[in-house]
N, C-alpha and C. Protein backbone atom coordinates (compact mmCIF):
# COMPACT_ATOMS: atom_id res chain seq x y z
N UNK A 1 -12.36 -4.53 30.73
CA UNK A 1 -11.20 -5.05 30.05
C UNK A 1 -11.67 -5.79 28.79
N UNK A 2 -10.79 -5.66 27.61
CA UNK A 2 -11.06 -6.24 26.44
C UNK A 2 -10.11 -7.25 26.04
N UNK A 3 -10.68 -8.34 25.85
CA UNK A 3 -10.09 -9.61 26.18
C UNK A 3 -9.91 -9.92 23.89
N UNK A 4 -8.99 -11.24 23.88
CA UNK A 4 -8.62 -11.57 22.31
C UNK A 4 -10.15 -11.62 21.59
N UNK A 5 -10.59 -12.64 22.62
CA UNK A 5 -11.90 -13.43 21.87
C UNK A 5 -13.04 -11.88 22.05
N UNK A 6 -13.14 -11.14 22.19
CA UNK A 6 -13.69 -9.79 22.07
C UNK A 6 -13.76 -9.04 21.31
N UNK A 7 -12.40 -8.76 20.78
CA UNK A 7 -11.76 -8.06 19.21
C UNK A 7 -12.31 -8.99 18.15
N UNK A 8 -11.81 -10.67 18.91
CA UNK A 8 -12.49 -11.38 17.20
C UNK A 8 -13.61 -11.54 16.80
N UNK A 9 -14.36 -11.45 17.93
CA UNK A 9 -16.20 -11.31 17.91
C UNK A 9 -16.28 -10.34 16.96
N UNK A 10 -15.70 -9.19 17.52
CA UNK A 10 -16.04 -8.02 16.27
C UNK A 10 -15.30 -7.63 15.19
N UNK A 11 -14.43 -8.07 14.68
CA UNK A 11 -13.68 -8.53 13.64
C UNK A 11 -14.25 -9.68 12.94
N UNK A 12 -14.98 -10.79 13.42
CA UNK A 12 -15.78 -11.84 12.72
C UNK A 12 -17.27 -11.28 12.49
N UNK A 13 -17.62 -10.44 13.06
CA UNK A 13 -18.96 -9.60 13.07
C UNK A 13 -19.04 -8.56 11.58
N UNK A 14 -17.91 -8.08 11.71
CA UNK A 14 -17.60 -6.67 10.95
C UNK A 14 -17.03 -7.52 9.20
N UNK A 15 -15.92 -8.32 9.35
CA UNK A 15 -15.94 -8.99 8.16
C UNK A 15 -16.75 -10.44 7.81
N UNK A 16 -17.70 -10.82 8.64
CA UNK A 16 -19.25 -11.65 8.03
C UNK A 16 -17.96 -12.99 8.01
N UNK A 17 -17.74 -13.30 8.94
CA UNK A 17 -16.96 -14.93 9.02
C UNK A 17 -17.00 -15.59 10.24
N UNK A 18 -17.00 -16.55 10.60
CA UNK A 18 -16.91 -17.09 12.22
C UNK A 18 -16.11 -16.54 13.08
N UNK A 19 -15.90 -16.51 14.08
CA UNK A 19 -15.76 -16.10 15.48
C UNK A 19 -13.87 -17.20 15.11
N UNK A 20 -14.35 -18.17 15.02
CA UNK A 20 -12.77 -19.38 15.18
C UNK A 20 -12.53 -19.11 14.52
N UNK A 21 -12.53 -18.15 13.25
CA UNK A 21 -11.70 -17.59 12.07
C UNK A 21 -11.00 -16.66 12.27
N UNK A 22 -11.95 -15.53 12.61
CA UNK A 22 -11.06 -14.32 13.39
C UNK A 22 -10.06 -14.69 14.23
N UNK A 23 -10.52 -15.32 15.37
CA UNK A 23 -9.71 -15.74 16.28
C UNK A 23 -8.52 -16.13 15.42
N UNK A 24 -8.03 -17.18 14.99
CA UNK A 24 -7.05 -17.68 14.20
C UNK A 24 -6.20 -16.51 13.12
N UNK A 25 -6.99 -15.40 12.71
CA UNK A 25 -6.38 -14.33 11.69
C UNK A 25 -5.79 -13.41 12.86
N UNK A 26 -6.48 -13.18 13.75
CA UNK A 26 -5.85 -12.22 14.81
C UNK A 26 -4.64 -12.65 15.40
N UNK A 27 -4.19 -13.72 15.56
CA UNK A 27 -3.53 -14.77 16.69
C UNK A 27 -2.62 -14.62 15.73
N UNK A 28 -2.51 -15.10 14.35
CA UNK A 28 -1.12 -15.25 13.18
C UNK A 28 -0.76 -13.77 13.08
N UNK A 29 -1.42 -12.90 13.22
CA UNK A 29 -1.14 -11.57 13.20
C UNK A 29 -0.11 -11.52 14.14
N UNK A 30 -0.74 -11.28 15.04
CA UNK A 30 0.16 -11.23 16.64
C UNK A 30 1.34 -11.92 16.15
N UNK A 31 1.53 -13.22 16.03
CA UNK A 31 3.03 -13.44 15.94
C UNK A 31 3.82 -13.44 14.41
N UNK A 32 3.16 -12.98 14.14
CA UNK A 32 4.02 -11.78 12.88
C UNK A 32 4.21 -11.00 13.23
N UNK A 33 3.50 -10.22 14.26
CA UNK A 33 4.30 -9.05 14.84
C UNK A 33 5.37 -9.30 15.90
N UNK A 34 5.01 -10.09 16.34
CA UNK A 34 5.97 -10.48 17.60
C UNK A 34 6.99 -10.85 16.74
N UNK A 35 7.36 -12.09 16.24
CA UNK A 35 8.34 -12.27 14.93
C UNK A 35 9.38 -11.66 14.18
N UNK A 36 8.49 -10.64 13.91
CA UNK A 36 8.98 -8.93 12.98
C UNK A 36 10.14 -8.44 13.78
N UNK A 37 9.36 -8.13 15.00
CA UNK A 37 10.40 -7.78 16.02
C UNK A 37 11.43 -7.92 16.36
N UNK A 38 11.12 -9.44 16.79
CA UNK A 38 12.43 -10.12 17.59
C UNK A 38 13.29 -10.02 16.28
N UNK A 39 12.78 -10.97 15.17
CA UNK A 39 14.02 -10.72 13.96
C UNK A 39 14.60 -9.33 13.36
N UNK A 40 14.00 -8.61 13.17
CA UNK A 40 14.46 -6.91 12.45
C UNK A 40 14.44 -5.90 13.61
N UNK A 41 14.32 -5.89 14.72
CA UNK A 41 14.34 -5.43 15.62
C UNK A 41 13.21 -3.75 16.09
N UNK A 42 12.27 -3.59 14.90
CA UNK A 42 11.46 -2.80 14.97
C UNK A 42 10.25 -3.12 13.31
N UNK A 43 9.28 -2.60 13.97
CA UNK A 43 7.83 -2.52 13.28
C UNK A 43 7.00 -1.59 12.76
N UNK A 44 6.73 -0.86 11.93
CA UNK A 44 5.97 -0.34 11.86
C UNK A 44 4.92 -0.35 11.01
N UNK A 45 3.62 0.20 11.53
CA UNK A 45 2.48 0.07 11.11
C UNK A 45 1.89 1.47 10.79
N UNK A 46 2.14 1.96 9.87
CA UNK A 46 1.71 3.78 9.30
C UNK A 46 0.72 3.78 9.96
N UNK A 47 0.72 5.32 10.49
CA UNK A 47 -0.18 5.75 11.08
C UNK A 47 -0.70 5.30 12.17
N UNK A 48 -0.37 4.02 12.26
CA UNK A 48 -0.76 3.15 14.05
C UNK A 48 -0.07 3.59 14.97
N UNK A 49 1.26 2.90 15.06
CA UNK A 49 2.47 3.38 15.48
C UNK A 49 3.37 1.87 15.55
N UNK A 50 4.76 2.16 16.36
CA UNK A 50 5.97 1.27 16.14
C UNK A 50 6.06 0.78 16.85
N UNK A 51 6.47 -0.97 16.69
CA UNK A 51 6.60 -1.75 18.16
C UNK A 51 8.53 -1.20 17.97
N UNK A 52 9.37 -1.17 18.95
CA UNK A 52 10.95 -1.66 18.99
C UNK A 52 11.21 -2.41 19.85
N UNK A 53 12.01 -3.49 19.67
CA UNK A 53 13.01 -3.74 20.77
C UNK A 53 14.05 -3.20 21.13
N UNK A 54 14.15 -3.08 22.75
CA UNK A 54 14.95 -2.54 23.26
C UNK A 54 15.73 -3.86 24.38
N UNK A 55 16.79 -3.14 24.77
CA UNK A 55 17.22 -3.81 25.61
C UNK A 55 17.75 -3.00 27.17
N UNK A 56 16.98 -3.45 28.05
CA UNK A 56 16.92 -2.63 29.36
C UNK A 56 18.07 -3.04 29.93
N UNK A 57 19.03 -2.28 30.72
CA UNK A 57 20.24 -2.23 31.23
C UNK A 57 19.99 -3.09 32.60
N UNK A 58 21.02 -4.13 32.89
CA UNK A 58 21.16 -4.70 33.84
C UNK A 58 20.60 -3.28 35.49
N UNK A 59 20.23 -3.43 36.24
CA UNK A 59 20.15 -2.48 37.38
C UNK A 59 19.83 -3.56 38.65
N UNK A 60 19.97 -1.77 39.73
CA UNK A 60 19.67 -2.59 41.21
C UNK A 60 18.38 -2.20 41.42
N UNK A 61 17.71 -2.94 42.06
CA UNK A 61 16.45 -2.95 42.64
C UNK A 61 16.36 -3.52 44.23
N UNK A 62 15.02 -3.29 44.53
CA UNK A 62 15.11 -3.64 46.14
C UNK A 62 13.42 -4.52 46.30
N UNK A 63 13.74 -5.50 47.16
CA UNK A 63 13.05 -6.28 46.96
C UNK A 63 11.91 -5.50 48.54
N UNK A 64 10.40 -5.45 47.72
CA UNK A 64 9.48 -4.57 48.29
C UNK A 64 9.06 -5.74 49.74
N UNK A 65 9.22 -7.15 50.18
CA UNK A 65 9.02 -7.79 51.38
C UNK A 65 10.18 -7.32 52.17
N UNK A 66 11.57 -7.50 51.71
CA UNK A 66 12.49 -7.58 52.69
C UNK A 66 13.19 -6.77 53.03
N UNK A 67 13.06 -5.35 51.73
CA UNK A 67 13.91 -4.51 51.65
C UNK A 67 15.42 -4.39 51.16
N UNK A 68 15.56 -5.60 50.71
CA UNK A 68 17.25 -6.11 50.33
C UNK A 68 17.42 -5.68 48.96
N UNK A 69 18.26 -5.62 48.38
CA UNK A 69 18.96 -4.87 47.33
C UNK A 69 19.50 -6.31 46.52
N UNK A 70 18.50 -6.41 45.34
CA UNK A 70 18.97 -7.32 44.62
C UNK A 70 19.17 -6.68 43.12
N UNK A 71 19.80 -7.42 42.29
CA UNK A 71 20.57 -7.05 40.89
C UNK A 71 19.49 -7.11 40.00
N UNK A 72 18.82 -6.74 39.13
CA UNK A 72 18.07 -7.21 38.09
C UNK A 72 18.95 -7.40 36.68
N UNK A 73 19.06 -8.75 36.07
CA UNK A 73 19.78 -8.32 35.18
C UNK A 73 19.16 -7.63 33.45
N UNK A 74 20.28 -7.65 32.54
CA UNK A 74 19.49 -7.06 31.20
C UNK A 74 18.20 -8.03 31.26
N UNK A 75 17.59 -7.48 29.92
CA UNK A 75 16.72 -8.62 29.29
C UNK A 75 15.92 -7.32 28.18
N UNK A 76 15.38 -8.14 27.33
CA UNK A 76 14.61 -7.59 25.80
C UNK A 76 13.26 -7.21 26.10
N UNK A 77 12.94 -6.03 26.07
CA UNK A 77 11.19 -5.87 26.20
C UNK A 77 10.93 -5.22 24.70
N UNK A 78 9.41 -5.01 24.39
CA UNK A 78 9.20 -4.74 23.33
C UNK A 78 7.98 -3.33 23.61
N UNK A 79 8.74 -2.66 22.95
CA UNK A 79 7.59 -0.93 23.26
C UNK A 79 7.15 -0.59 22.35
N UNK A 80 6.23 0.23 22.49
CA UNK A 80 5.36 0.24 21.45
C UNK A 80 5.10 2.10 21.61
N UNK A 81 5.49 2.92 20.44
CA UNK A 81 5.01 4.12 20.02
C UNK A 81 3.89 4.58 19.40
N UNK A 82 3.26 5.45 20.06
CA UNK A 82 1.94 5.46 19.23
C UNK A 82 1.86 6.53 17.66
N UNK A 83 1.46 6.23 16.83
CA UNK A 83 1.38 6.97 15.28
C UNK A 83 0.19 8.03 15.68
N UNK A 84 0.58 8.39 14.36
CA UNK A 84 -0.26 10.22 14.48
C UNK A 84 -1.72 9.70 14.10
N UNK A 85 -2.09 8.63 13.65
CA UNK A 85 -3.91 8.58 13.45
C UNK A 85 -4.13 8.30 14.88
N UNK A 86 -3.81 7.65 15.84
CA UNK A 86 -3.73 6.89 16.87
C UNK A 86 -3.93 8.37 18.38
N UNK A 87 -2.74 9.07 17.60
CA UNK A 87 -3.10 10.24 18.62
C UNK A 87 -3.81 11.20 18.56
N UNK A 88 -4.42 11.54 16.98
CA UNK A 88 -5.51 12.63 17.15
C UNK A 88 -7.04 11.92 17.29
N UNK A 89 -7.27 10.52 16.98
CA UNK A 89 -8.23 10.48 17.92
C UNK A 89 -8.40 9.91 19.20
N UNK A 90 -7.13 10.26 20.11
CA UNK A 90 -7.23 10.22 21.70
C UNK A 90 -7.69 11.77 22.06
N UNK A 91 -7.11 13.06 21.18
CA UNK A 91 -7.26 14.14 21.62
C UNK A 91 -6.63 15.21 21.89
């Protein structure tokens, strides 16, 4: 598993700056993207791909200890599509 402080190691490695720098450029990133989102309701990054928000429909679910049938209600998740550089080098 690849953890924040991992990416910024090599992001502070690759652009010749401290480790607590990266860290800090990666982190304001993130919630500019997160940000982007919630306010305009989609993102995109050419060739990466698109975060959107969506909004998942209230549903029933069943609770996996008791077996009982409880409601889940709406709520906002954020998905993410992958761009065409992204998928030709998966393969």
């Amino acid at each position: 598993m690849v953890h924040k402080k991992d990416i910024a190691h090599l992001v502070a490695k690759k652009a010749k700056m401290p480790d607590i720098k990266a860290k800090k450029a990666i982190q304001a990133a993130l919630d500019i993207i997160i940000d982007t989102v919630i306010r305009e309701g989609r993102l995109e990054l050419r060739n990466f791909g698109v975060f959107i928000l969506k909004e998942r429909k209230p549903r029933k679910a069943r609770n996996p200890k008791t077996g009982k049938e409880v409601m889940v209600p709406k709520r906002k998740v954020i998905v993410f599509k992958v761009g065409c550089n992204v998928k030709k080098r998966l393969g």
